[in-house]
PDB file of N, CA and C in Angstrom:
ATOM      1  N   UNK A   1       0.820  -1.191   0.000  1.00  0.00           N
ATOM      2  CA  UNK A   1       0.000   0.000   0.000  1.00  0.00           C
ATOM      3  C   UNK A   1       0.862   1.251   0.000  1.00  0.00           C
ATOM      4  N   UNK A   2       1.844   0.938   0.698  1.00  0.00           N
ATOM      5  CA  UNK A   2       2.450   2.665   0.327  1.00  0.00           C
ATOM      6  C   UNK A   2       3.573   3.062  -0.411  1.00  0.00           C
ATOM      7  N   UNK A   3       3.667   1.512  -1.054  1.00  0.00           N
ATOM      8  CA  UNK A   3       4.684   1.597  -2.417  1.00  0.00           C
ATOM      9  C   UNK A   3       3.382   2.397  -3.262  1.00  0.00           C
ATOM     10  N   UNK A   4       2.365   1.605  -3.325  1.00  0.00           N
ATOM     11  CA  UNK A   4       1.397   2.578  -4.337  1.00  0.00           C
ATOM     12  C   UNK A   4       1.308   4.086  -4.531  1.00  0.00           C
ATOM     13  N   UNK A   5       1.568   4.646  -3.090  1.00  0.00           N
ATOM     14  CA  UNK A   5       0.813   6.057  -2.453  1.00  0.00           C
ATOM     15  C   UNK A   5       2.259   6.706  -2.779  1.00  0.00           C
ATOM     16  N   UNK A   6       3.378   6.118  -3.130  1.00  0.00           N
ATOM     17  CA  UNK A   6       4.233   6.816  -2.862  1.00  0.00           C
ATOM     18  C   UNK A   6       4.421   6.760  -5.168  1.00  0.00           C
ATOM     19  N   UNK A   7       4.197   5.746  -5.341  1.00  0.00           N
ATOM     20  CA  UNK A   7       3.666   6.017  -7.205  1.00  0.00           C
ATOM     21  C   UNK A   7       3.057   7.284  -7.087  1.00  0.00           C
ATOM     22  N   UNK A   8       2.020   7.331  -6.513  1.00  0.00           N
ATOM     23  CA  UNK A   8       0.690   8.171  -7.106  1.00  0.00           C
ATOM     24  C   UNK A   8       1.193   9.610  -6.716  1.00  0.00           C
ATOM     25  N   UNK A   9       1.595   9.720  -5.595  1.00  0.00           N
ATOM     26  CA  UNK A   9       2.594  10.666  -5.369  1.00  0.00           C
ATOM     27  C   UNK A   9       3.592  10.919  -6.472  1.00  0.00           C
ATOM     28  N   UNK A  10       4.345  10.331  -6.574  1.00  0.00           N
ATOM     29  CA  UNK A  10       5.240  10.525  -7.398  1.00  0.00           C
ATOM     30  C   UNK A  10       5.032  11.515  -8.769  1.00  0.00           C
ATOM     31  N   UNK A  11       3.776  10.524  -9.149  1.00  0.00           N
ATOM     32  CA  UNK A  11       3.045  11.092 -10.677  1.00  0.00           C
ATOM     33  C   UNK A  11       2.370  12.402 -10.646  1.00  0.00           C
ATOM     34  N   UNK A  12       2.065  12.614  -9.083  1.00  0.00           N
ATOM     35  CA  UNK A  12       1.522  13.777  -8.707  1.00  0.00           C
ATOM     36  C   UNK A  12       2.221  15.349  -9.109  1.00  0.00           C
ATOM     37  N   UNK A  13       3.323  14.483  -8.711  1.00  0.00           N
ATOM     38  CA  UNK A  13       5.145  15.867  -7.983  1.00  0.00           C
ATOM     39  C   UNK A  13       5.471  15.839  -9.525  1.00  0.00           C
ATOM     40  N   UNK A  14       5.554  14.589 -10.554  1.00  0.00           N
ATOM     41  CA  UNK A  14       6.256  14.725 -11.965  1.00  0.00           C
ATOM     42  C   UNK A  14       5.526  15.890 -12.383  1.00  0.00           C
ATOM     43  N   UNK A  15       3.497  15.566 -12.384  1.00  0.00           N
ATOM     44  CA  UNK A  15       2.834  16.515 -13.529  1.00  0.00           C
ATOM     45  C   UNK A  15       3.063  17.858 -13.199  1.00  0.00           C
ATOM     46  N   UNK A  16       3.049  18.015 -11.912  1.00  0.00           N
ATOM     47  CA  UNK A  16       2.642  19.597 -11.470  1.00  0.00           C
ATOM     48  C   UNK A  16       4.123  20.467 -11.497  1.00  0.00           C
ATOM     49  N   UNK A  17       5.414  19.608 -11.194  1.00  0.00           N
ATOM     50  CA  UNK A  17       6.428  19.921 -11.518  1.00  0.00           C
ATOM     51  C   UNK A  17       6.436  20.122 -12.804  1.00  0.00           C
ATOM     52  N   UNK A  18       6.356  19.481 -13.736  1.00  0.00           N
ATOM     53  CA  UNK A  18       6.157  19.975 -15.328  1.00  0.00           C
ATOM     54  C   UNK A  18       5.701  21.660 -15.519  1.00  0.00           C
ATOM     55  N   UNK A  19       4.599  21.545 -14.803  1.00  0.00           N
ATOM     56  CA  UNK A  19       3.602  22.824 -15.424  1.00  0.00           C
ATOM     57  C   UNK A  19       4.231  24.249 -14.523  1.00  0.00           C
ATOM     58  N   UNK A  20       4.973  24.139 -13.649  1.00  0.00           N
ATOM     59  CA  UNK A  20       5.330  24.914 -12.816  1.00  0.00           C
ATOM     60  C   UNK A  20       6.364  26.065 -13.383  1.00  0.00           C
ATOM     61  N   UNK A  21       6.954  26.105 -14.089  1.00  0.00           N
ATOM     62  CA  UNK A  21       7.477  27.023 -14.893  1.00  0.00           C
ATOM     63  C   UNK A  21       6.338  28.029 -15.303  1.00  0.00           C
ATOM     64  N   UNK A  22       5.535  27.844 -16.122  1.00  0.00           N
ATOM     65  CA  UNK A  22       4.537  28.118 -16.912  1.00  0.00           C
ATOM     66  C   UNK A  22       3.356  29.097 -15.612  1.00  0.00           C
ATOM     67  N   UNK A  23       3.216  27.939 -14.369  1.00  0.00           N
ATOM     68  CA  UNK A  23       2.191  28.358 -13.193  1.00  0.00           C
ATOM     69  C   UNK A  23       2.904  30.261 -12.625  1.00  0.00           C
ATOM     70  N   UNK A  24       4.270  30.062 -12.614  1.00  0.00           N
ATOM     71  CA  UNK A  24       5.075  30.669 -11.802  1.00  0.00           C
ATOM     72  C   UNK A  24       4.868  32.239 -12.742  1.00  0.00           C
ATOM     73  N   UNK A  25       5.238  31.478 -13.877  1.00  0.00           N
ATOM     74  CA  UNK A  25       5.361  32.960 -14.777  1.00  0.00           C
ATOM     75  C   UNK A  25       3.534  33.504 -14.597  1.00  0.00           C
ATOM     76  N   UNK A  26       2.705  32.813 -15.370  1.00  0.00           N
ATOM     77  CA  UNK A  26       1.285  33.392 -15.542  1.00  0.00           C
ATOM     78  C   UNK A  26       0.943  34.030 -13.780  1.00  0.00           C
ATOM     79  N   UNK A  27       1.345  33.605 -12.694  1.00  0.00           N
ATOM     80  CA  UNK A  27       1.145  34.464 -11.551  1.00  0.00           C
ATOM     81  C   UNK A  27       2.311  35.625 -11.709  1.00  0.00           C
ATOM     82  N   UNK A  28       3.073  35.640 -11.603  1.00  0.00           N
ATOM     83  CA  UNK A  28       3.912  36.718 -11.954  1.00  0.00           C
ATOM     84  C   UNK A  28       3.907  37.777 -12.542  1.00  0.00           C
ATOM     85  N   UNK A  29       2.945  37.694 -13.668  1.00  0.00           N
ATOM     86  CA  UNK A  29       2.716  38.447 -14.607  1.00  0.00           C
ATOM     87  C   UNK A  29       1.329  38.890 -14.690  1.00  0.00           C
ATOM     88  N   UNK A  30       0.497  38.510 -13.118  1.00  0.00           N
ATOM     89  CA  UNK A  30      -0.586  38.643 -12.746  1.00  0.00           C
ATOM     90  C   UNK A  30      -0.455  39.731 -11.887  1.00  0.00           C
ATOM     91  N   UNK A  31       0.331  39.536 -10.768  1.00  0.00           N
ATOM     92  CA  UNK A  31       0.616  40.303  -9.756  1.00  0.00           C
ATOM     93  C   UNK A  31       1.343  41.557 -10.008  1.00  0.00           C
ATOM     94  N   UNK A  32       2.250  41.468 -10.781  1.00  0.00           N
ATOM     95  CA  UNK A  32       3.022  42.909 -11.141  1.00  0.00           C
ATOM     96  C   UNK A  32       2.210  43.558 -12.534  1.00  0.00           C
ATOM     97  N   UNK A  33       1.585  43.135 -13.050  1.00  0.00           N
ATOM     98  CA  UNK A  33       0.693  43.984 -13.556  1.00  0.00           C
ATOM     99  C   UNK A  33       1.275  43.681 -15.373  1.00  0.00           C
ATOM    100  N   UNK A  34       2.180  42.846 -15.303  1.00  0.00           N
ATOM    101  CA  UNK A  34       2.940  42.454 -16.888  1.00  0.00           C
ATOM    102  C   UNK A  34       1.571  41.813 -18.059  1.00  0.00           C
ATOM    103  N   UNK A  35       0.726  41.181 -17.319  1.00  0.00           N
ATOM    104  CA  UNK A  35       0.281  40.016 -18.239  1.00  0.00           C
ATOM    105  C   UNK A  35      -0.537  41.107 -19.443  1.00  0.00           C
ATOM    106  N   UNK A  36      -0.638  42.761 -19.317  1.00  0.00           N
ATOM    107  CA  UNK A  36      -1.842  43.552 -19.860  1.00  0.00           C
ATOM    108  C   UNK A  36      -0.804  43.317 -21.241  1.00  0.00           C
ATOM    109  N   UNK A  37       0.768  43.466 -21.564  1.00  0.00           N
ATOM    110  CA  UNK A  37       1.313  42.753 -22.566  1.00  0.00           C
ATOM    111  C   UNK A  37       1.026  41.835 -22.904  1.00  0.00           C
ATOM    112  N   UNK A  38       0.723  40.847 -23.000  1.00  0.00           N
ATOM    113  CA  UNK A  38       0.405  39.509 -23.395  1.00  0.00           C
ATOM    114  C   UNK A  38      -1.114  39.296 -23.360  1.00  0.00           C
ATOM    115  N   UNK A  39      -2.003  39.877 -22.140  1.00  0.00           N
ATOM    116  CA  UNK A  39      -3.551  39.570 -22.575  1.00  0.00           C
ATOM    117  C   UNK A  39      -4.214  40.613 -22.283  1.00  0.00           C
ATOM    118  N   UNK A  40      -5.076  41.266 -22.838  1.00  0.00           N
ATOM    119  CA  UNK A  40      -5.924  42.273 -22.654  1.00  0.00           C
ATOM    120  C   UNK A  40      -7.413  41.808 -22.185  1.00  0.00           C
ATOM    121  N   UNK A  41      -7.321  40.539 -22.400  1.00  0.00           N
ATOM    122  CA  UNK A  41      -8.552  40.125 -21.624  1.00  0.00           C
ATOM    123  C   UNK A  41      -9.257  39.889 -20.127  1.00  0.00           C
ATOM    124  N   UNK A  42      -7.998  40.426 -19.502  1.00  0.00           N
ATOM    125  CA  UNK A  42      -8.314  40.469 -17.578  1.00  0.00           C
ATOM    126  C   UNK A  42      -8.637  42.107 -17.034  1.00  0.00           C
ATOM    127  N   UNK A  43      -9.403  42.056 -16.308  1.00  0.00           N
ATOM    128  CA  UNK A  43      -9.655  43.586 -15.835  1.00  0.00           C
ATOM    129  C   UNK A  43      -8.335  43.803 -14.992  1.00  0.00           C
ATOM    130  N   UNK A  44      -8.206  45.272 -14.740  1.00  0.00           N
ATOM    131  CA  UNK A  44      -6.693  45.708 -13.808  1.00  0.00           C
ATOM    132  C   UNK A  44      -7.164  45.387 -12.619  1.00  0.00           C
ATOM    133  N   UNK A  45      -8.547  45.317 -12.154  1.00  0.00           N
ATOM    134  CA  UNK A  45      -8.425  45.251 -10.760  1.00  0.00           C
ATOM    135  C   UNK A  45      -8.752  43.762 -10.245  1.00  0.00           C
ATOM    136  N   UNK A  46      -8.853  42.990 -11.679  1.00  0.00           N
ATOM    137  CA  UNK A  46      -8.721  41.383 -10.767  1.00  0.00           C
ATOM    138  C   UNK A  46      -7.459  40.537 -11.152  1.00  0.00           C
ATOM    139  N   UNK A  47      -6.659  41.541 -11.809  1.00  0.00           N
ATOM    140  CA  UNK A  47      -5.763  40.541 -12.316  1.00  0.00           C
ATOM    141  C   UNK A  47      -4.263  40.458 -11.100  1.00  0.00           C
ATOM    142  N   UNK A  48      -4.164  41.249  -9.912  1.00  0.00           N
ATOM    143  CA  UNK A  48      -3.652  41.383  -8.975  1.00  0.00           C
ATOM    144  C   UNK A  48      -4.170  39.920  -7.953  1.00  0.00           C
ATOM    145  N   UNK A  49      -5.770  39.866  -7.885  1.00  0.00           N
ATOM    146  CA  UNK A  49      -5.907  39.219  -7.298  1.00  0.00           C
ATOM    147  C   UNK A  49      -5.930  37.990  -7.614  1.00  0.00           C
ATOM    148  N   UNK A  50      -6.030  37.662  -8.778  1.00  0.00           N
ATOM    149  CA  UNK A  50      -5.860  36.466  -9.728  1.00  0.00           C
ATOM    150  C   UNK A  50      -4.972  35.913  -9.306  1.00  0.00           C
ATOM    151  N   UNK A  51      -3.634  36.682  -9.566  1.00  0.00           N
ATOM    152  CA  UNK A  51      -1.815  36.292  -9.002  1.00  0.00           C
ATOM    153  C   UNK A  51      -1.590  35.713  -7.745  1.00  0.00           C
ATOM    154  N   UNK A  52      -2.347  36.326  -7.074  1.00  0.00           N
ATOM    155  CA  UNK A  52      -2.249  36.104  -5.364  1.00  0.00           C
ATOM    156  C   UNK A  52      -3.387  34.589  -5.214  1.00  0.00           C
ATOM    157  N   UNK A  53      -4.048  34.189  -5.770  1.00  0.00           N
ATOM    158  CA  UNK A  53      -4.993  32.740  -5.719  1.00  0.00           C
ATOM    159  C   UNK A  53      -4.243  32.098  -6.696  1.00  0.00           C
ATOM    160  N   UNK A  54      -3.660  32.405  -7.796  1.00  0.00           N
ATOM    161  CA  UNK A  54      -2.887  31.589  -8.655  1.00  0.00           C
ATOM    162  C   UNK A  54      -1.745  30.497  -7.610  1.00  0.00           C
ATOM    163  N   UNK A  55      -0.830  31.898  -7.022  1.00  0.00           N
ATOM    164  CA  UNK A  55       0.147  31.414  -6.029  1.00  0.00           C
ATOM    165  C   UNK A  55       0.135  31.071  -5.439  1.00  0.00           C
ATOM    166  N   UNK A  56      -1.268  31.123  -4.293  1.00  0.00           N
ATOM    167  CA  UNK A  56      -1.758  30.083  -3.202  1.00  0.00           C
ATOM    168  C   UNK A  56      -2.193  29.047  -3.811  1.00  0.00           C
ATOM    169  N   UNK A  57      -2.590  28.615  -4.769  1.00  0.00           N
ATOM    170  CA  UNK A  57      -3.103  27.475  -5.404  1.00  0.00           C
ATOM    171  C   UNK A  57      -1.666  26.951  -5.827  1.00  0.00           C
ATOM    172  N   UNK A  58      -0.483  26.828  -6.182  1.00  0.00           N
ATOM    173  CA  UNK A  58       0.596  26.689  -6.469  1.00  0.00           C
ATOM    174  C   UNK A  58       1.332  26.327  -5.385  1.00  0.00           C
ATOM    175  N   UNK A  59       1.205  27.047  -4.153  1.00  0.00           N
ATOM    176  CA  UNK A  59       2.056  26.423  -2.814  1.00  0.00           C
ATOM    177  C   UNK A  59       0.785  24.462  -2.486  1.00  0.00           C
ATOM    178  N   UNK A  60      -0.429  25.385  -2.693  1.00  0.00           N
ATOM    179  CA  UNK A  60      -1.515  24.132  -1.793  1.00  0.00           C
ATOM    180  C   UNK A  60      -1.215  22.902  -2.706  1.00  0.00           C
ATOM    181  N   UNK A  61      -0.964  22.543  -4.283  1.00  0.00           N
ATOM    182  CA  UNK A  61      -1.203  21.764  -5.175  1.00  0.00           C
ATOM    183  C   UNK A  61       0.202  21.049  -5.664  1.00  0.00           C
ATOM    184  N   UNK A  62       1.476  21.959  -5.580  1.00  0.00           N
ATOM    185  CA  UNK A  62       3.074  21.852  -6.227  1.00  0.00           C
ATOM    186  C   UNK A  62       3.905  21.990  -4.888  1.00  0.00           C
ATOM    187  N   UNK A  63       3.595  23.428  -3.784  1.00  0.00           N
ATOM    188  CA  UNK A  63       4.721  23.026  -3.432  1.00  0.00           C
ATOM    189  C   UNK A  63       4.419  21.906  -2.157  1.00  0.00           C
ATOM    190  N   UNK A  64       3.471  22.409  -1.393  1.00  0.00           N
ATOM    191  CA  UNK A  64       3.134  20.933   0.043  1.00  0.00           C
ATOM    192  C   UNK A  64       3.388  19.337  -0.488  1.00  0.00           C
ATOM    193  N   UNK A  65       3.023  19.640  -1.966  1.00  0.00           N
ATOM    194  CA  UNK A  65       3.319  17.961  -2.005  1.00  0.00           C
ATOM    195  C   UNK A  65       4.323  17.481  -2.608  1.00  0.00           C
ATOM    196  N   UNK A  66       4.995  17.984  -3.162  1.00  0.00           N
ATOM    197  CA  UNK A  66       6.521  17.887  -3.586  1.00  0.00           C
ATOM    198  C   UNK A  66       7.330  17.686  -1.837  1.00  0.00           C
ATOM    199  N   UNK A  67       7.437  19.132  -1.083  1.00  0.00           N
ATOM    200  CA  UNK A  67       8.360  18.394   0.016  1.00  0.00           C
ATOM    201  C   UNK A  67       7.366  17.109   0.520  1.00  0.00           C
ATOM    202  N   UNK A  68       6.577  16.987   0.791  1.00  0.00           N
ATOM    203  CA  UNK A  68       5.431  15.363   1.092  1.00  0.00           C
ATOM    204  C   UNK A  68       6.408  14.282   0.899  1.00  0.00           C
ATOM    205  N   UNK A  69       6.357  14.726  -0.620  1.00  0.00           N
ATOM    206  CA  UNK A  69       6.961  13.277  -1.584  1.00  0.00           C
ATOM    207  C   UNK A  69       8.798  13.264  -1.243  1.00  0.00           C
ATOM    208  N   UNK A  70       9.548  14.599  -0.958  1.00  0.00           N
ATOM    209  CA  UNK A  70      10.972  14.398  -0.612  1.00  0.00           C
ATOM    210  C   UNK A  70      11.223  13.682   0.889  1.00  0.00           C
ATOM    211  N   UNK A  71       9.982  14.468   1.913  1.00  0.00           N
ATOM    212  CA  UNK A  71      10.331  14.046   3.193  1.00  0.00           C
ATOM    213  C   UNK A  71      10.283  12.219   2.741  1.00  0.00           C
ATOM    214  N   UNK A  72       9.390  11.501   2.301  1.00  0.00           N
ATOM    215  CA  UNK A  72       9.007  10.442   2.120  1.00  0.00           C
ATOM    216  C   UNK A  72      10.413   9.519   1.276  1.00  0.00           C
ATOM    217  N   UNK A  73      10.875  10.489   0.627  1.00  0.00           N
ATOM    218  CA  UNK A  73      11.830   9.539  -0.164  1.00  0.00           C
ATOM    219  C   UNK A  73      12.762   9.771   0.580  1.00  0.00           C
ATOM    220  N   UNK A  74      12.989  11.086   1.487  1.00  0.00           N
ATOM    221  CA  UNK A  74      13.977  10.528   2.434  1.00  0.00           C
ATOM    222  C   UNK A  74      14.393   9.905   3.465  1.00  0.00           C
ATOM    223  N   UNK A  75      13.453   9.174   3.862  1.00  0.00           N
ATOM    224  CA  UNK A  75      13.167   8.221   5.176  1.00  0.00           C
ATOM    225  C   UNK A  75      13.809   6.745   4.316  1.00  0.00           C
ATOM    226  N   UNK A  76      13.975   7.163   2.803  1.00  0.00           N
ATOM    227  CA  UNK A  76      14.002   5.771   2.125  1.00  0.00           C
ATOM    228  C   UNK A  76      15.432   5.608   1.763  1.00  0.00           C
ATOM    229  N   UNK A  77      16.079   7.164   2.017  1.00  0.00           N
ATOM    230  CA  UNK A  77      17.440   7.277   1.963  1.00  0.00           C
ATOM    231  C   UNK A  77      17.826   8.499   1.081  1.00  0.00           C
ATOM    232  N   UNK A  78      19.255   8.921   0.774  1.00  0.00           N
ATOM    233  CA  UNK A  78      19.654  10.173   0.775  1.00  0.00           C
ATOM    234  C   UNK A  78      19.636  10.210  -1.386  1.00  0.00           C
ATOM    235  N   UNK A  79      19.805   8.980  -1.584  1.00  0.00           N
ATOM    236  CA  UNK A  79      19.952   8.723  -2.814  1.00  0.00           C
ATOM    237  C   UNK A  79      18.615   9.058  -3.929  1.00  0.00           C
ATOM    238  N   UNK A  80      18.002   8.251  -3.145  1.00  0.00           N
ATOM    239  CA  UNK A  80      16.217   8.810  -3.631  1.00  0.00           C
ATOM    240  C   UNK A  80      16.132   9.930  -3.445  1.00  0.00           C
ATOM    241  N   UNK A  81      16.061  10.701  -2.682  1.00  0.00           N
ATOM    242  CA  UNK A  81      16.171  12.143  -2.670  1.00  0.00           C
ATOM    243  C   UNK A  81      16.787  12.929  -3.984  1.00  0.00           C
ATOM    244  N   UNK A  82      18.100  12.903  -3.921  1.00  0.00           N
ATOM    245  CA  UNK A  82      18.517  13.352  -5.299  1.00  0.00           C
ATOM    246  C   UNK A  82      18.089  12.781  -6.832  1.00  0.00           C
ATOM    247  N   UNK A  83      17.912  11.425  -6.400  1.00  0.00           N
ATOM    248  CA  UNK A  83      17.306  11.131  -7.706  1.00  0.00           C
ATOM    249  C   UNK A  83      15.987  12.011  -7.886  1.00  0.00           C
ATOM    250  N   UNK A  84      15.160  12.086  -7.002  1.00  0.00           N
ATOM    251  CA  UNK A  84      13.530  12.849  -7.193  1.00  0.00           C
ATOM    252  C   UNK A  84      14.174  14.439  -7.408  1.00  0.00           C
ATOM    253  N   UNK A  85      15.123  15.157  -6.863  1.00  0.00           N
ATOM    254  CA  UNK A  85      15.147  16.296  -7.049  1.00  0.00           C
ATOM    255  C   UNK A  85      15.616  16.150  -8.709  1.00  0.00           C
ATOM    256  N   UNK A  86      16.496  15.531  -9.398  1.00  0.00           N
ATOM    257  CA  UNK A  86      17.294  15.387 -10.502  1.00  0.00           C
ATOM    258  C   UNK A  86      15.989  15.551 -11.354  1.00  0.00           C
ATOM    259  N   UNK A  87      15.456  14.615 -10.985  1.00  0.00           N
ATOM    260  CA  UNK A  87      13.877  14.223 -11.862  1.00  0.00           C
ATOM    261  C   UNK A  87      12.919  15.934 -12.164  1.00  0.00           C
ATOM    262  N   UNK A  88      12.689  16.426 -10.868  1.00  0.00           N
ATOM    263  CA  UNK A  88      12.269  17.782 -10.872  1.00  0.00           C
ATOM    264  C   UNK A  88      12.968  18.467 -11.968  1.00  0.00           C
ATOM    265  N   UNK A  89      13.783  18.257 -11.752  1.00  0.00           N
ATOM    266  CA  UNK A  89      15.136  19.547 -12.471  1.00  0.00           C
ATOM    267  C   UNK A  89      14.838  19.304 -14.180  1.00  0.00           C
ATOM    268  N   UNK A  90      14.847  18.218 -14.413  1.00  0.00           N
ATOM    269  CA  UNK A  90      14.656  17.530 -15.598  1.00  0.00           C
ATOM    270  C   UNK A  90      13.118  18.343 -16.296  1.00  0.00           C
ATOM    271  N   UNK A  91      12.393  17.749 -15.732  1.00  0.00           N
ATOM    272  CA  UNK A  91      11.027  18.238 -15.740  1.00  0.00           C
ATOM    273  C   UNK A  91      10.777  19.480 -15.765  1.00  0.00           C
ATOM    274  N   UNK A  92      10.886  20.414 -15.005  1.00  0.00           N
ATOM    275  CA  UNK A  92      11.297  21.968 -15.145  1.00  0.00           C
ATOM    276  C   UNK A  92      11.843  22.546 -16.612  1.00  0.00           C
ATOM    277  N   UNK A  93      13.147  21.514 -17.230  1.00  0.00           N
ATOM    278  CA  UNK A  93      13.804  22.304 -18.138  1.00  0.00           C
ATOM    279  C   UNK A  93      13.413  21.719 -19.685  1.00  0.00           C
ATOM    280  N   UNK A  94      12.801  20.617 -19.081  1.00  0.00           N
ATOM    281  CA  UNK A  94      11.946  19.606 -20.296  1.00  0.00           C
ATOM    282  C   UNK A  94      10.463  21.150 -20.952  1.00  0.00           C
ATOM    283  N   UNK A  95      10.054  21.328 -19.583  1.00  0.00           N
ATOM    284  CA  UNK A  95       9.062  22.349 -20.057  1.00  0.00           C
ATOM    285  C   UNK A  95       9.342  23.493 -20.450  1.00  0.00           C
ATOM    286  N   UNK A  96      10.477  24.231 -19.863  1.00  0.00           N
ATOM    287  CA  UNK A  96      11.392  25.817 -20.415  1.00  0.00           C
ATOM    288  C   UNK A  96      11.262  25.112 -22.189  1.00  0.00           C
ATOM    289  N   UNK A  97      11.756  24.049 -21.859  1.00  0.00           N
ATOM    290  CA  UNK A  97      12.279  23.627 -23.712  1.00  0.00           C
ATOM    291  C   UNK A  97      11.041  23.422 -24.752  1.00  0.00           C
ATOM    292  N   UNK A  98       9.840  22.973 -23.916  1.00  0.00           N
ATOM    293  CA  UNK A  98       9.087  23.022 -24.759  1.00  0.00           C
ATOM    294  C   UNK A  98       8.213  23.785 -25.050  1.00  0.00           C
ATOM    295  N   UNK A  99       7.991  25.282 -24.270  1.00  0.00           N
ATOM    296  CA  UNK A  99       7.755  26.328 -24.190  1.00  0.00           C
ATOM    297  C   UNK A  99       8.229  27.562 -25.158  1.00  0.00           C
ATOM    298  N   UNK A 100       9.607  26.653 -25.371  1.00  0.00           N
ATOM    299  CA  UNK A 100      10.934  27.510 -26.306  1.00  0.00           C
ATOM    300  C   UNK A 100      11.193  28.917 -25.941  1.00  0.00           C
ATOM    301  N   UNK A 101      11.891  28.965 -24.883  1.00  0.00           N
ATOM    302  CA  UNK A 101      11.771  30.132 -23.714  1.00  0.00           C
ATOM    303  C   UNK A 101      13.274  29.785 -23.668  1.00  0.00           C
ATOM    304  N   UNK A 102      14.317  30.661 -23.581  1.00  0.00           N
ATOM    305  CA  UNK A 102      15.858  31.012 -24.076  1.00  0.00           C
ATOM    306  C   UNK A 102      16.220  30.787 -22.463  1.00  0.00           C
ATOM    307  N   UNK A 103      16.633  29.833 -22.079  1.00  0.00           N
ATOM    308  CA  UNK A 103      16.828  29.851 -20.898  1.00  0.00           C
ATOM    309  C   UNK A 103      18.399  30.138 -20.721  1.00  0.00           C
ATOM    310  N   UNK A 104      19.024  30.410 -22.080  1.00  0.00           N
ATOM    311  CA  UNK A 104      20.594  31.118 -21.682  1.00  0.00           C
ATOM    312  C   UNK A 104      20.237  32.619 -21.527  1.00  0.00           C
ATOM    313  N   UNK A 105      19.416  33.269 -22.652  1.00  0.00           N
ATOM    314  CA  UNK A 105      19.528  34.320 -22.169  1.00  0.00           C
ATOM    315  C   UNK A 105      19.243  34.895 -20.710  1.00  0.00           C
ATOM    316  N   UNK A 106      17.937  34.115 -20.817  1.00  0.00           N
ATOM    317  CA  UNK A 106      17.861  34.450 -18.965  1.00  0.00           C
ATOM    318  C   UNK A 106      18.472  34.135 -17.606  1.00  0.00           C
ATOM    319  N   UNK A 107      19.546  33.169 -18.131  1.00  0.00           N
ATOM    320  CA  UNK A 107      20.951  33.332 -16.957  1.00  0.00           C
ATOM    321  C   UNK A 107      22.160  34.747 -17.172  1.00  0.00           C
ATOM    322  N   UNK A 108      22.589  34.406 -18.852  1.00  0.00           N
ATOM    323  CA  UNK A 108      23.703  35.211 -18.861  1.00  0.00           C
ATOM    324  C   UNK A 108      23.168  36.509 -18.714  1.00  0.00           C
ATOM    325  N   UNK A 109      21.414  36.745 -18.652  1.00  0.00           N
ATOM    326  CA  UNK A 109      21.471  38.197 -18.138  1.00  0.00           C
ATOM    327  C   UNK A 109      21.231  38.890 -19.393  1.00  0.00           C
TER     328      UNK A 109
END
């Protein structure tokens, strides 16, 4: 049973890790007021608050259950751990890439 819970978990932390690039920016660009570039379809005075339920919906759904799933893999040892973070990391840059979002420019600045 909690080899299962710790699958379903797993598949949980992969999908939402995927989309989290994508979650991070569309709140971002909610809250500071950016997204009126990109959509003209939100009013100014809900698109502040949009950002702020976007992001609480983002801690309640991506981040509580991601550490869930690390505390869990680390009771199982230090190795699983990095493997699940590696996996994240993967997943994250799998989506920058398929987004096609210059992720050099946005290091070198």
């Amino acid at each position: 049973m909690k080899a299962a819970e710790n699958i379903m978990l797993g598949i949980w932390c992969a999908a939402a890790t995927f989309v989290t690039p994508v979650w991070l920016t569309v709140g971002f660009l909610d809250i500071t007021g950016l997204i009126y570039q990109y959509d003209g379809m939100v009013d100014e005075g809900t698109a502040g608050i949009m950002g702020v339920i976007e992001l609480t919906l983002w801690g309640l759904f991506v981040l509580f259950p991601d550490i869930w799933f690390l505390k869990r893999m680390k009771s199982q040892g230090w190795r699983k751990v990095c493997y699940a973070l590696g996996g994240m990391a993967v997943l994250i840059l799998l989506c920058l890439a398929l987004c096609k979002w210059n992720i050099i420019r946005f290091v070198a600045g």
